[in-house]
C-alpha atoms as a PDB file:
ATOM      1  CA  UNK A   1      86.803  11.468-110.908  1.00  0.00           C
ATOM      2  CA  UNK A   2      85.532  13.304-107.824  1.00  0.00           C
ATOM      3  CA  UNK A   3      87.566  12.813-104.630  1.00  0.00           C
ATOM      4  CA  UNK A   4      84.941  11.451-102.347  1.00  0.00           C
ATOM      5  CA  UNK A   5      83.484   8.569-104.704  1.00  0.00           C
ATOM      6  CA  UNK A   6      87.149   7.770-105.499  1.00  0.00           C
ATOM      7  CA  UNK A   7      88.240   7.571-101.637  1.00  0.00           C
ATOM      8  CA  UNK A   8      84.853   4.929-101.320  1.00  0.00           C
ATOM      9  CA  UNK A   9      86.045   3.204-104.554  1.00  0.00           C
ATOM     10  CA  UNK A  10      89.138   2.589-102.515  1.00  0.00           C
ATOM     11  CA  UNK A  11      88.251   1.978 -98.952  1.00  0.00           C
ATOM     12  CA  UNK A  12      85.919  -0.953-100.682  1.00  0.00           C
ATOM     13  CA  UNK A  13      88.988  -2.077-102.417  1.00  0.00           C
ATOM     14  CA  UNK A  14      91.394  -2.740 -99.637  1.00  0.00           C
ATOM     15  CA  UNK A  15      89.431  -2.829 -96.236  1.00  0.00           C
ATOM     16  CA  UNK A  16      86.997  -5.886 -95.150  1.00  0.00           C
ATOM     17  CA  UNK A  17      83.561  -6.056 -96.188  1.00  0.00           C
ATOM     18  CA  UNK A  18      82.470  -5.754 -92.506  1.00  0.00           C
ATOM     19  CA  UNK A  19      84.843  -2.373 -91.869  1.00  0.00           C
ATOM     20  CA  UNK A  20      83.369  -0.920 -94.882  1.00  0.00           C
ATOM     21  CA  UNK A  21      79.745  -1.544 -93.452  1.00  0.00           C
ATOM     22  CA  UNK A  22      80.748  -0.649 -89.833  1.00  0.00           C
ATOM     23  CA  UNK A  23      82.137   2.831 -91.769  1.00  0.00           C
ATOM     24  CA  UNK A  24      78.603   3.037 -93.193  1.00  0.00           C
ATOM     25  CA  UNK A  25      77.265   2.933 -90.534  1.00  0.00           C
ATOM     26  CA  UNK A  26      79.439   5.720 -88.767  1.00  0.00           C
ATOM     27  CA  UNK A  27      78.409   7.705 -91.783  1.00  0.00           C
ATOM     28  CA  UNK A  28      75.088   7.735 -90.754  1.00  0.00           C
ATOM     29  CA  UNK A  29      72.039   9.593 -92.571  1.00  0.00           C
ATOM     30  CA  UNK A  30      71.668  11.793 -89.991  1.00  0.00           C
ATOM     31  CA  UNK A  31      68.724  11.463 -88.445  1.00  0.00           C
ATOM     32  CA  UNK A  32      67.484  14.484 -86.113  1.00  0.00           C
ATOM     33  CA  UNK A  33      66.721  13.424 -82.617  1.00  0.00           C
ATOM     34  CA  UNK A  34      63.473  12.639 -82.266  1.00  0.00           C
ATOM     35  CA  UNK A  35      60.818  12.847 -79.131  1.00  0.00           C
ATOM     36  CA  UNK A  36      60.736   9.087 -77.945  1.00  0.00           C
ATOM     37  CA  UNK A  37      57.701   7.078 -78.906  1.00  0.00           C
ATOM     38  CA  UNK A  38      57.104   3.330 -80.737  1.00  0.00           C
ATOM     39  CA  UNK A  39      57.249   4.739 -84.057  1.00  0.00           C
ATOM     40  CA  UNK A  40      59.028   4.297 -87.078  1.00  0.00           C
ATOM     41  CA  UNK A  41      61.100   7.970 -86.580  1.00  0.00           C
ATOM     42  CA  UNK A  42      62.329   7.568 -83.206  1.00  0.00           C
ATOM     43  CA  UNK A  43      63.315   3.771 -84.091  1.00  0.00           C
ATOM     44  CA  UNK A  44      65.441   4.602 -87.068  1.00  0.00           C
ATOM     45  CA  UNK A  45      66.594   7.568 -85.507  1.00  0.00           C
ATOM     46  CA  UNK A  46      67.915   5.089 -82.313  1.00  0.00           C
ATOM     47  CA  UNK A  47      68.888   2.455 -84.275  1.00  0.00           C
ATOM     48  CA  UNK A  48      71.107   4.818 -86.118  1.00  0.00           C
ATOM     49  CA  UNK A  49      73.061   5.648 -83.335  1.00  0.00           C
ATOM     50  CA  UNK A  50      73.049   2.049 -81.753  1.00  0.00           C
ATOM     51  CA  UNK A  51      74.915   1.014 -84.867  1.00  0.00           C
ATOM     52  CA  UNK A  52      77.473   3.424 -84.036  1.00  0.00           C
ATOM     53  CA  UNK A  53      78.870   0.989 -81.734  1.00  0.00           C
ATOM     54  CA  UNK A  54      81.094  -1.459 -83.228  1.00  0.00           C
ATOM     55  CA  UNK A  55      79.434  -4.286 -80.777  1.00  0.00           C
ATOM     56  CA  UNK A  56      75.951  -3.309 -81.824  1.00  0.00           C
ATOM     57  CA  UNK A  57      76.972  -3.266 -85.877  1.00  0.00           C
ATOM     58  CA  UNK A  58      78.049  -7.082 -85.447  1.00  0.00           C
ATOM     59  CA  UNK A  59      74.006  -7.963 -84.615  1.00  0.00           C
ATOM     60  CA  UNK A  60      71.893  -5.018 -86.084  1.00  0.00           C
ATOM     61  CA  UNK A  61      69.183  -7.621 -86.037  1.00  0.00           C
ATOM     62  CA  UNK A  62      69.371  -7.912 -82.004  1.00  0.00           C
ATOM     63  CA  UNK A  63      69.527  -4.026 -82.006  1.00  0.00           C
ATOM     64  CA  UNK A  64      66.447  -3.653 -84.399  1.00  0.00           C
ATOM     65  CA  UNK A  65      64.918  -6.393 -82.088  1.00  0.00           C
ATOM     66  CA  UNK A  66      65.684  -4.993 -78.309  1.00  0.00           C
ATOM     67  CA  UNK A  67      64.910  -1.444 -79.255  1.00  0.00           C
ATOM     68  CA  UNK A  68      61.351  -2.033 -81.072  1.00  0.00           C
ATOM     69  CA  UNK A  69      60.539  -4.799 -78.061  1.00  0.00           C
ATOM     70  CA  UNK A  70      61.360  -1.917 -75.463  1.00  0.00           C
ATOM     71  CA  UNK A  71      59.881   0.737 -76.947  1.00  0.00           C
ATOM     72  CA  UNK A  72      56.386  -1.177 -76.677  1.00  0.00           C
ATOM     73  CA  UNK A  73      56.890  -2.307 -72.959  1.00  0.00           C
ATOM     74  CA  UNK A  74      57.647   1.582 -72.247  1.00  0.00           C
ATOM     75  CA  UNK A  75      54.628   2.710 -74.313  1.00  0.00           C
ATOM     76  CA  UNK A  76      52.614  -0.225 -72.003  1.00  0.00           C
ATOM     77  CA  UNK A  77      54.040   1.243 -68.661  1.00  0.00           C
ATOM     78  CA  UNK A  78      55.855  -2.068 -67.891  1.00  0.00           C
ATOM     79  CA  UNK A  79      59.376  -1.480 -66.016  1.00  0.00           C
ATOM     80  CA  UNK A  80      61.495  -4.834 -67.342  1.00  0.00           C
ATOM     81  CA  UNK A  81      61.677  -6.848 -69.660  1.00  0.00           C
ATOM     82  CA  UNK A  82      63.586 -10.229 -70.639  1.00  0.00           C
ATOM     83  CA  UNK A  83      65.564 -10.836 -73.955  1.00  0.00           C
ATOM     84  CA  UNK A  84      67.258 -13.624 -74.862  1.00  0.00           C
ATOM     85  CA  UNK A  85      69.238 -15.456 -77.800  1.00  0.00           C
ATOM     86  CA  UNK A  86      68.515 -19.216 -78.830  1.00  0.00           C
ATOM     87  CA  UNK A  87      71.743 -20.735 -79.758  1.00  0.00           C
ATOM     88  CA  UNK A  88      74.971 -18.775 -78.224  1.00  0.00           C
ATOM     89  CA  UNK A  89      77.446 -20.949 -79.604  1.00  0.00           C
ATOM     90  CA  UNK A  90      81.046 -19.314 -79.420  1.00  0.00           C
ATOM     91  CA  UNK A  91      78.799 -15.999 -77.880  1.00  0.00           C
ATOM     92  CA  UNK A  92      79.932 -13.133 -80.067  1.00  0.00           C
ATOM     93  CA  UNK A  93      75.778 -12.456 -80.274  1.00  0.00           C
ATOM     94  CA  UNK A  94      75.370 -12.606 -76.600  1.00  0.00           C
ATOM     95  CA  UNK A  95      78.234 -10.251 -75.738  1.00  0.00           C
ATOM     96  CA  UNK A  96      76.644  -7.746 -78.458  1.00  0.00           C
ATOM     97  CA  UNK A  97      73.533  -8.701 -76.664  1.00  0.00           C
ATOM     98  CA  UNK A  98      74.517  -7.108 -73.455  1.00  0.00           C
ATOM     99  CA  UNK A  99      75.830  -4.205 -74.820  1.00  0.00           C
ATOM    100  CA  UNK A 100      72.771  -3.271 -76.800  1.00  0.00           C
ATOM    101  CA  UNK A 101      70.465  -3.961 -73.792  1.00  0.00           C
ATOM    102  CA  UNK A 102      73.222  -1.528 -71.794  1.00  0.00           C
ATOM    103  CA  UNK A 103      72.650   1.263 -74.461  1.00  0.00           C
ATOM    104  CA  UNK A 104      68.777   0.686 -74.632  1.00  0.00           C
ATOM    105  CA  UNK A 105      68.536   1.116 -71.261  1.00  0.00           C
ATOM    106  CA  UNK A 106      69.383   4.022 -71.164  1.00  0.00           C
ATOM    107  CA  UNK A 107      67.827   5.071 -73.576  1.00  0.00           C
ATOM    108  CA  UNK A 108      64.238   4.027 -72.322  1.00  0.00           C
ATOM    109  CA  UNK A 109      65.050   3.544 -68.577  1.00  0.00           C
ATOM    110  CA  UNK A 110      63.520   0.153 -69.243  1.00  0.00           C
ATOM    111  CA  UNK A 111      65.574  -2.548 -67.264  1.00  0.00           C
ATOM    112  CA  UNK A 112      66.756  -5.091 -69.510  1.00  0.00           C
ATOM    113  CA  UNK A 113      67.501  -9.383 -68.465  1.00  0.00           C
ATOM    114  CA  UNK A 114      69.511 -10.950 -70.627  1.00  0.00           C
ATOM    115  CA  UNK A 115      69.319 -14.311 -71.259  1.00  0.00           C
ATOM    116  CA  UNK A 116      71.088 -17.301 -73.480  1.00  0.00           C
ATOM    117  CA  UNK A 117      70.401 -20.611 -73.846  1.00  0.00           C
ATOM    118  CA  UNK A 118      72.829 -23.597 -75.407  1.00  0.00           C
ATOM    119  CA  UNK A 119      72.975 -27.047 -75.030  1.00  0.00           C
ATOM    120  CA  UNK A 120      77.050 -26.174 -74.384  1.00  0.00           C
ATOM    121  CA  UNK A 121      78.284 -28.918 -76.186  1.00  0.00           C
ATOM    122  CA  UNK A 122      77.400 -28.419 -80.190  1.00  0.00           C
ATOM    123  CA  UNK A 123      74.396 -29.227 -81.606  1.00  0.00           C
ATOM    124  CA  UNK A 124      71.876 -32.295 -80.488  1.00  0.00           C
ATOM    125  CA  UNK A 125      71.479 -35.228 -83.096  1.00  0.00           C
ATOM    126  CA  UNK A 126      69.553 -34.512 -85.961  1.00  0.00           C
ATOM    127  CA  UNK A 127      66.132 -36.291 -85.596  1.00  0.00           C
ATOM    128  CA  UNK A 128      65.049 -36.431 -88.836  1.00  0.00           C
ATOM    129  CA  UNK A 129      64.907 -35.058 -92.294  1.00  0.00           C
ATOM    130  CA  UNK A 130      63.171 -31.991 -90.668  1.00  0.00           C
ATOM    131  CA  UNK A 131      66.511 -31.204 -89.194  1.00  0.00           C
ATOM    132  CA  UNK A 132      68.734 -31.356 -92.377  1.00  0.00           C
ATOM    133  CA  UNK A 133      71.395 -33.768 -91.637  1.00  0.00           C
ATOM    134  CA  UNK A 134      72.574 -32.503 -94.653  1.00  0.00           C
ATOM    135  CA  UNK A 135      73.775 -29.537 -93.174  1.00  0.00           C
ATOM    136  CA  UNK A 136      73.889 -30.460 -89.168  1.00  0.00           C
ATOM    137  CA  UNK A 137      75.425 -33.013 -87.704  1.00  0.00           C
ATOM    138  CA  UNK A 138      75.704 -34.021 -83.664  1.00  0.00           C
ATOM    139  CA  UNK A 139      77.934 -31.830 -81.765  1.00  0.00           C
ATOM    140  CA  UNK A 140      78.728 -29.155 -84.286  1.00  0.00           C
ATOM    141  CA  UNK A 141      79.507 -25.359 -82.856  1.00  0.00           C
ATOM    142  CA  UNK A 142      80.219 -26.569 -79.554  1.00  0.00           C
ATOM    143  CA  UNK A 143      80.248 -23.611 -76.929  1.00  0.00           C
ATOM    144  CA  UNK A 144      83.675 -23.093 -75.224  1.00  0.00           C
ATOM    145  CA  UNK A 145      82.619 -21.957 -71.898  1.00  0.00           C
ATOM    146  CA  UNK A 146      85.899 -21.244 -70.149  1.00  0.00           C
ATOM    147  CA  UNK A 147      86.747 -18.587 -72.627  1.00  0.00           C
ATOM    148  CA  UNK A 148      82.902 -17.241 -72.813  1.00  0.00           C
ATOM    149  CA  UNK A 149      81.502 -16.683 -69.812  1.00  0.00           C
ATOM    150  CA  UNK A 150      84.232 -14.941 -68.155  1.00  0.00           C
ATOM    151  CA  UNK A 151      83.416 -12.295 -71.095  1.00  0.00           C
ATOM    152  CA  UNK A 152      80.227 -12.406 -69.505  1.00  0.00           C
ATOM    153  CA  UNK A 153      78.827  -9.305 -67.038  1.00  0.00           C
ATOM    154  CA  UNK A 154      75.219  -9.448 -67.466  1.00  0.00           C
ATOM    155  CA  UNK A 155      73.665 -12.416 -69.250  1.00  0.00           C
ATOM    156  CA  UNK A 156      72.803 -15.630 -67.500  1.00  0.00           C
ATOM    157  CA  UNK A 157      73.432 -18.897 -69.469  1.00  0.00           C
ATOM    158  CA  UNK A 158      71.095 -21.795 -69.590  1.00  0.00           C
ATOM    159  CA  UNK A 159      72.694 -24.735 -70.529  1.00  0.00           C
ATOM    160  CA  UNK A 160      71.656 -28.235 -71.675  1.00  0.00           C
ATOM    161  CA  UNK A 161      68.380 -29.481 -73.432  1.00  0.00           C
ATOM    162  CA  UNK A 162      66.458 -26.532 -74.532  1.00  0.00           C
ATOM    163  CA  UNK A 163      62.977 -28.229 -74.245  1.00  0.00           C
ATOM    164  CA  UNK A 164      64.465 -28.511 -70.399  1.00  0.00           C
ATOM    165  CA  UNK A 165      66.243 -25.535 -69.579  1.00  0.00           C
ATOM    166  CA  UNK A 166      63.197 -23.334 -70.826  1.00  0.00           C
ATOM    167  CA  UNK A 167      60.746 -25.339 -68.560  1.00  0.00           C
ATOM    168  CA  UNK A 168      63.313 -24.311 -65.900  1.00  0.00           C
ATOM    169  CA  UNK A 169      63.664 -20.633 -66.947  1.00  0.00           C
ATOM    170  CA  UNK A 170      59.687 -20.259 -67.304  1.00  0.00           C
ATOM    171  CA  UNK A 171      59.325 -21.330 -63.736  1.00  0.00           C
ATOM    172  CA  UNK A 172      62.052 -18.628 -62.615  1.00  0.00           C
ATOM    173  CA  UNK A 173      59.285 -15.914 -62.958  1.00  0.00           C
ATOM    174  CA  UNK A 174      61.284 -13.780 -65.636  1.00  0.00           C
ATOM    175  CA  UNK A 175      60.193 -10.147 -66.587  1.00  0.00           C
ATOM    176  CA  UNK A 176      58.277 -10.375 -69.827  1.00  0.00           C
ATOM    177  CA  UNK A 177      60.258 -11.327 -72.777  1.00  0.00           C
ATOM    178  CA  UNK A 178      60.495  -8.797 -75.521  1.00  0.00           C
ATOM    179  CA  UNK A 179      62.983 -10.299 -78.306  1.00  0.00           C
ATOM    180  CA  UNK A 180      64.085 -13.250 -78.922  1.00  0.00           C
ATOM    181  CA  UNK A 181      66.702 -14.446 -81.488  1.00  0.00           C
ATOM    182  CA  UNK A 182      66.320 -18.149 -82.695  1.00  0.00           C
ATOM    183  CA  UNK A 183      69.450 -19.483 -83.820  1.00  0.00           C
ATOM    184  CA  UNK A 184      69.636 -23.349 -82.846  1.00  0.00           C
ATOM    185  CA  UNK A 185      69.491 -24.343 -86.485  1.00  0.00           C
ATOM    186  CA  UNK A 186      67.272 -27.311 -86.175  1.00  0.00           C
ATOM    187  CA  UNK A 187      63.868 -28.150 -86.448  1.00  0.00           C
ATOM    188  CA  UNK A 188      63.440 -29.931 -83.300  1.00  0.00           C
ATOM    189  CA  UNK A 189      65.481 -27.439 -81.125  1.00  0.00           C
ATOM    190  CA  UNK A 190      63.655 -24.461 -82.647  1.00  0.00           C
ATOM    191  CA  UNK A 191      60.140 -26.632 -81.464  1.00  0.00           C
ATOM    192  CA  UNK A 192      61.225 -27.089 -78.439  1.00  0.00           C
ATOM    193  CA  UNK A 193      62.223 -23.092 -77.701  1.00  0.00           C
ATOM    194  CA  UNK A 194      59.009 -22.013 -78.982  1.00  0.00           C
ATOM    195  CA  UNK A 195      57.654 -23.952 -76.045  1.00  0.00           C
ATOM    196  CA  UNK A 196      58.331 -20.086 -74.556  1.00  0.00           C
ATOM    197  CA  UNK A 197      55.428 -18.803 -76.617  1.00  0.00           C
ATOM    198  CA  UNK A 198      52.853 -21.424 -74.916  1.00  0.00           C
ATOM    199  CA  UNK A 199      53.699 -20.219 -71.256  1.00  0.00           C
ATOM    200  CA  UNK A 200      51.873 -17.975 -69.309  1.00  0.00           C
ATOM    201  CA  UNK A 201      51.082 -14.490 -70.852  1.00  0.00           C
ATOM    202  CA  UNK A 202      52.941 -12.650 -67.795  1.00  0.00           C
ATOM    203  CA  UNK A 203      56.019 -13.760 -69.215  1.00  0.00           C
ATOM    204  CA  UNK A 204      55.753 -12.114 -72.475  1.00  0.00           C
ATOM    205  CA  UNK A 205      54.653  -8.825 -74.420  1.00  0.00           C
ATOM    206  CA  UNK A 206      51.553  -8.703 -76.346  1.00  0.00           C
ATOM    207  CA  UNK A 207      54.099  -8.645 -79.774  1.00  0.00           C
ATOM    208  CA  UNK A 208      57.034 -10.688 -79.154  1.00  0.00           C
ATOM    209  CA  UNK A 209      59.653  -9.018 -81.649  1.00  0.00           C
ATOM    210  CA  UNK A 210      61.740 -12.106 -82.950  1.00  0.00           C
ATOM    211  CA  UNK A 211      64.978 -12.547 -85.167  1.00  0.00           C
ATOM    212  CA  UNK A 212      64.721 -16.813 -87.068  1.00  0.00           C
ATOM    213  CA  UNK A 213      68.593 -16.945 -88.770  1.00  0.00           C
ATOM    214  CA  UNK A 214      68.502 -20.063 -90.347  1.00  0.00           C
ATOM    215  CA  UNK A 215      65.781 -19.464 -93.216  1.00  0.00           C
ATOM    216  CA  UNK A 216      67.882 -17.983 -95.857  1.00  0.00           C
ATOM    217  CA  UNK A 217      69.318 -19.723 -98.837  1.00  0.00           C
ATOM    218  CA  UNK A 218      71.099 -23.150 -98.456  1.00  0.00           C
ATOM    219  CA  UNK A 219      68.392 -25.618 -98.570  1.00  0.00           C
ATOM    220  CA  UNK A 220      66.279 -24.387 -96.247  1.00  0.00           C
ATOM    221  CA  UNK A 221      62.256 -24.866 -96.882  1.00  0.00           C
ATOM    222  CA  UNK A 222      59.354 -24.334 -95.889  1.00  0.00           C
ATOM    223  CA  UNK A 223      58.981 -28.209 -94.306  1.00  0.00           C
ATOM    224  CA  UNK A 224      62.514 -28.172 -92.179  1.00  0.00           C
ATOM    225  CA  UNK A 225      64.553 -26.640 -89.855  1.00  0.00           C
ATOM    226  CA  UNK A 226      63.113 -23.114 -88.580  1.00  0.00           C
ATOM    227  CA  UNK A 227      60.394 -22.432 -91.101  1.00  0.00           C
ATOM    228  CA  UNK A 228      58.474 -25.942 -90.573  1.00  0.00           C
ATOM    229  CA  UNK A 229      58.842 -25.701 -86.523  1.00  0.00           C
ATOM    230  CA  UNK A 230      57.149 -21.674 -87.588  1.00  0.00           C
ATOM    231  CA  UNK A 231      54.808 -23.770 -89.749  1.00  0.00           C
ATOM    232  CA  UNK A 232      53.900 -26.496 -87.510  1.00  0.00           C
ATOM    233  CA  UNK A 233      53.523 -23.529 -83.910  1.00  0.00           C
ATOM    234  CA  UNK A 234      50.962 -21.456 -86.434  1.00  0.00           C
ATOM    235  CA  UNK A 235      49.030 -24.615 -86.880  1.00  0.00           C
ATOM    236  CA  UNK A 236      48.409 -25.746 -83.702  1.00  0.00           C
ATOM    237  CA  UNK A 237      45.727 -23.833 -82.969  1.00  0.00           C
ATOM    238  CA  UNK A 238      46.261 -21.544 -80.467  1.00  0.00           C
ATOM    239  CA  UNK A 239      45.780 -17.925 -80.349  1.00  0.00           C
ATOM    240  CA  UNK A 240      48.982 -17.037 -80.719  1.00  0.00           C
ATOM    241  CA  UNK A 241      51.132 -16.499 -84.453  1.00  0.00           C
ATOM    242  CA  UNK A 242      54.460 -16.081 -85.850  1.00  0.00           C
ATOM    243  CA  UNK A 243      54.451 -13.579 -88.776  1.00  0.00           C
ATOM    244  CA  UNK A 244      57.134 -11.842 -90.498  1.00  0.00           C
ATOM    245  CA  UNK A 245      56.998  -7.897 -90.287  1.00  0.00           C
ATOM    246  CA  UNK A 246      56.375  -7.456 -93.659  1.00  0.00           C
ATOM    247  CA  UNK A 247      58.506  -5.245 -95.905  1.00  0.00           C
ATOM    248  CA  UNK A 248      60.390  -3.843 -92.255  1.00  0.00           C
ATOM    249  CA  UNK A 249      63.176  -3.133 -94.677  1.00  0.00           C
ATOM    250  CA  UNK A 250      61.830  -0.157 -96.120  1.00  0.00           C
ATOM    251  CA  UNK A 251      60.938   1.410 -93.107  1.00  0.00           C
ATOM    252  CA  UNK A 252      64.170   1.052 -91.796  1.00  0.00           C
ATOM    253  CA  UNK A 253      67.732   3.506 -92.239  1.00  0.00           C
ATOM    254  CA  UNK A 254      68.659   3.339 -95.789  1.00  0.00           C
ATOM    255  CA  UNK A 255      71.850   1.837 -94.936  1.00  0.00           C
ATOM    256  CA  UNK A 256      70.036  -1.379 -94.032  1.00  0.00           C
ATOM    257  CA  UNK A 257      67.721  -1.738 -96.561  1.00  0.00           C
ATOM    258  CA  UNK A 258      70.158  -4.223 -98.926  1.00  0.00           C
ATOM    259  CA  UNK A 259      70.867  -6.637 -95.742  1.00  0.00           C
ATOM    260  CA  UNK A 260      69.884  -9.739 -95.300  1.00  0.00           C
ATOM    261  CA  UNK A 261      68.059  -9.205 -91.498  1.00  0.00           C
ATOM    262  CA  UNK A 262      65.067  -7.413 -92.081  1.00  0.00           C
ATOM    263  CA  UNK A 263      63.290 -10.557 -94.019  1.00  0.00           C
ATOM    264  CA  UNK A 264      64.125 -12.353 -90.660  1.00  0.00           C
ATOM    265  CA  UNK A 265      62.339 -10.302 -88.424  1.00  0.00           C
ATOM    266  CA  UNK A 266      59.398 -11.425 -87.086  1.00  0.00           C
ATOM    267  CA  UNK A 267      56.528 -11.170 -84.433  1.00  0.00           C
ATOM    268  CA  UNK A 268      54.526 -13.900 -82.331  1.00  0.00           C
ATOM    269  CA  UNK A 269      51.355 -12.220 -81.713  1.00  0.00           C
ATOM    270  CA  UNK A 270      49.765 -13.027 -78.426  1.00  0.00           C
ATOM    271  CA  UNK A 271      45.824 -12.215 -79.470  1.00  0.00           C
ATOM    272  CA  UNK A 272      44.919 -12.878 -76.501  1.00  0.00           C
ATOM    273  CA  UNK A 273      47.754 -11.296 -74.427  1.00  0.00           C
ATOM    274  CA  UNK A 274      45.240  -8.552 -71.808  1.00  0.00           C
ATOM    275  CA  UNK A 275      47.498  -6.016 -73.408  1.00  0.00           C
ATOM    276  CA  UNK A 276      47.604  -6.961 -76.757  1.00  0.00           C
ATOM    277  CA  UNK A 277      44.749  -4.577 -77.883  1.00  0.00           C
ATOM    278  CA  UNK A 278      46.144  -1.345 -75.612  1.00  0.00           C
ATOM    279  CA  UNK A 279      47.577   1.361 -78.287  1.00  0.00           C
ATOM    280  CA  UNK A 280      51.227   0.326 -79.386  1.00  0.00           C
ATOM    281  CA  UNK A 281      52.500   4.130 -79.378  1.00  0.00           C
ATOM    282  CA  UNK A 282      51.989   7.653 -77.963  1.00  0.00           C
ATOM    283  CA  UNK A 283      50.946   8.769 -80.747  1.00  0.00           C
ATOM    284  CA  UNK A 284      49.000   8.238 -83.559  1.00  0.00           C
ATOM    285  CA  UNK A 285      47.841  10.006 -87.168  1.00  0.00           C
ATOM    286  CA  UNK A 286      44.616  12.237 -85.963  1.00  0.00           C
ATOM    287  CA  UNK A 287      43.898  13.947 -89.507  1.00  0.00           C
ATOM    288  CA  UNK A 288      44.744  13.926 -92.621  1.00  0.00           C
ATOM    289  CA  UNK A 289      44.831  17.205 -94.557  1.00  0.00           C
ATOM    290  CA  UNK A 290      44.011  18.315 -98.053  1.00  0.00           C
ATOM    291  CA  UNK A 291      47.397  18.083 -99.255  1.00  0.00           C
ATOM    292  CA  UNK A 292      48.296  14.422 -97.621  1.00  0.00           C
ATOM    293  CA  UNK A 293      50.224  16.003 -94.895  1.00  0.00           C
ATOM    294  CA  UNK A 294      49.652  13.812 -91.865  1.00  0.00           C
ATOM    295  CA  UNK A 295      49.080  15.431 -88.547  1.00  0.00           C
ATOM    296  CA  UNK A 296      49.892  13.362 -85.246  1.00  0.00           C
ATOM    297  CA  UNK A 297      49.398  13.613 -81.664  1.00  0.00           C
ATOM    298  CA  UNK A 298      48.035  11.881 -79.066  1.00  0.00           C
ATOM    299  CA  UNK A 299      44.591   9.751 -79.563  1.00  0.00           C
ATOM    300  CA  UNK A 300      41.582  10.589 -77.618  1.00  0.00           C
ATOM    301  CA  UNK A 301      40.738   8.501 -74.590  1.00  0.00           C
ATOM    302  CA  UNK A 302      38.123   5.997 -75.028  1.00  0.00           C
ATOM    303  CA  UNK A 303      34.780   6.923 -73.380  1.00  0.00           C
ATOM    304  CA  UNK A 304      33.711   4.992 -69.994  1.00  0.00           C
ATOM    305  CA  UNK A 305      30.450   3.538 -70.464  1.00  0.00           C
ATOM    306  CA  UNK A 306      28.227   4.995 -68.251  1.00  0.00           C
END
């Protein structure tokens, strides 16, 4: 047997699942270092190293999420930006939170707000079927707040009601949002954040990048919990939709292509956003040649009409 595959045989025997994934991830695939733009290289290229960090490995999701949402806002010329998780609970995803929005940062030299929201006291009573009593129950994954928020250095906490506490953070003015993870398990909760997708289109990107957790296996369906509030937002009529990215998986590293995240990732697509029609990246394919090989640059300016 050759030495390397038997040292992996081993570390996989005796070591966690999530060391041997965090030692994947150190692995890398090295990616060269790219030019920065909102493309698919320089995001796998960054997202490689952001998983370098232990912190950042624990929510590859938020660090998928953070980096695509900045990338656009730089590409758009806008300075800040918001992000924020739905459902902190004990706060391990928040305290990754801030340190991926420290890393991006500086990466972009886009500022970052970080933002969580929690009714601080478990979960609401389930309402109705919609919110799978089956599963959820009233006060469940109750937030211990003395322990969290000294843990805290960046993020500000909203806590109580979520269909109040986002009425309160919309009229604080925030920079626009650019990711969002939805984790508050029920229906109704999840309805009531997406309230944030009806305000005002200063407070958010053209293409919200988004992270819905609780739509995988169990009984989830398409008519409860996250997927029917998703349902039931696309269906109201306004210009605005929640899609999944479709097949993101296989445009991401290779080491991510057998988790679970990438079929969570989504986008709420403000059509009508002023910006949502301005080119998403620096550059674009200009020609293709007579062997297939793409050739990129920059994309002439539109004319002004006379």
């Amino acid at each position: 047997m050759a030495i390397a595959p038997a040292l992996r045989s081993i570390a996989k025997a005796i070591l966690p699942r999530h060391a041997v994934e965090y030692l994947r991830r150190i692995r890398g695939e090295n990616w060269p270092p790219v030019p920065f733009d909102n493309t698919y290289p320089w995001l796998n290229y960054t997202f490689s190293e952001l998983v370098k960090n232990e912190r950042c490995a624990q929510r590859p999701q938020y660090a998928w999420g953070v980096m695509q949402g900045a990338a656009l806002a730089k590409v758009l010329g806008l300075p800040k930006v918001s992000v924020i998780e739905f459902g902190v609970g004990g706060g391990q995803g928040l305290l990754a939170l801030e340190t991926i929005s420290d890393l991006i940062e500086r990466k972009t030299n886009i500022r970052i707000d970080v933002f969580g929201f929690d009714s601080g006291v478990g979960l609401p009573k389930p309402e109705d079927f919609r919110d799978q009593p089956n599963m959820w129950f009233e006060g469940q994954l109750p937030m211990d707040r003395a322990k969290l928020e000294p843990k805290l250095y960046r993020a500000k906490l909203y806590l109580g009601p979520v269909k109040e506490t986002i009425t309160a953070f919309i009229k604080g003015n925030p920079t626009p949002v650019a990711f969002v993870s939805f984790d508050l398990d029920l229906y109704s909760s999840t309805r009531d954040a997406l309230l944030l997708f009806k305000s005002d289109f200063a407070y958010v990107l053209p293409r919200v990048v988004s992270y819905f957790d609780d739509i995988f296996g169990h009984t989830y369906n398409d008519y409860c919990g996250e997927r029917a509030a998703i349902a039931e937002f696309n269906g109201s009529g306004r210009a605005c939709k929640i899609c999944p990215i479709y097949g993101l998986r296989y445009f991401t590293p290779r080491f991510a292509r057998s988790e679970l995240w990438p079929d969570g990732m989504y986008f709420a697509h403000f059509f009508e956003h002023p910006l949502y029609s301005t080119r998403d990246s620096l550059n674009k394919p200009i020609v293709v040649d007579v062997n297939g090989t793409w050739l990129w640059g920059p994309p002439p300016r539109p004319q002004q009409p006379n």
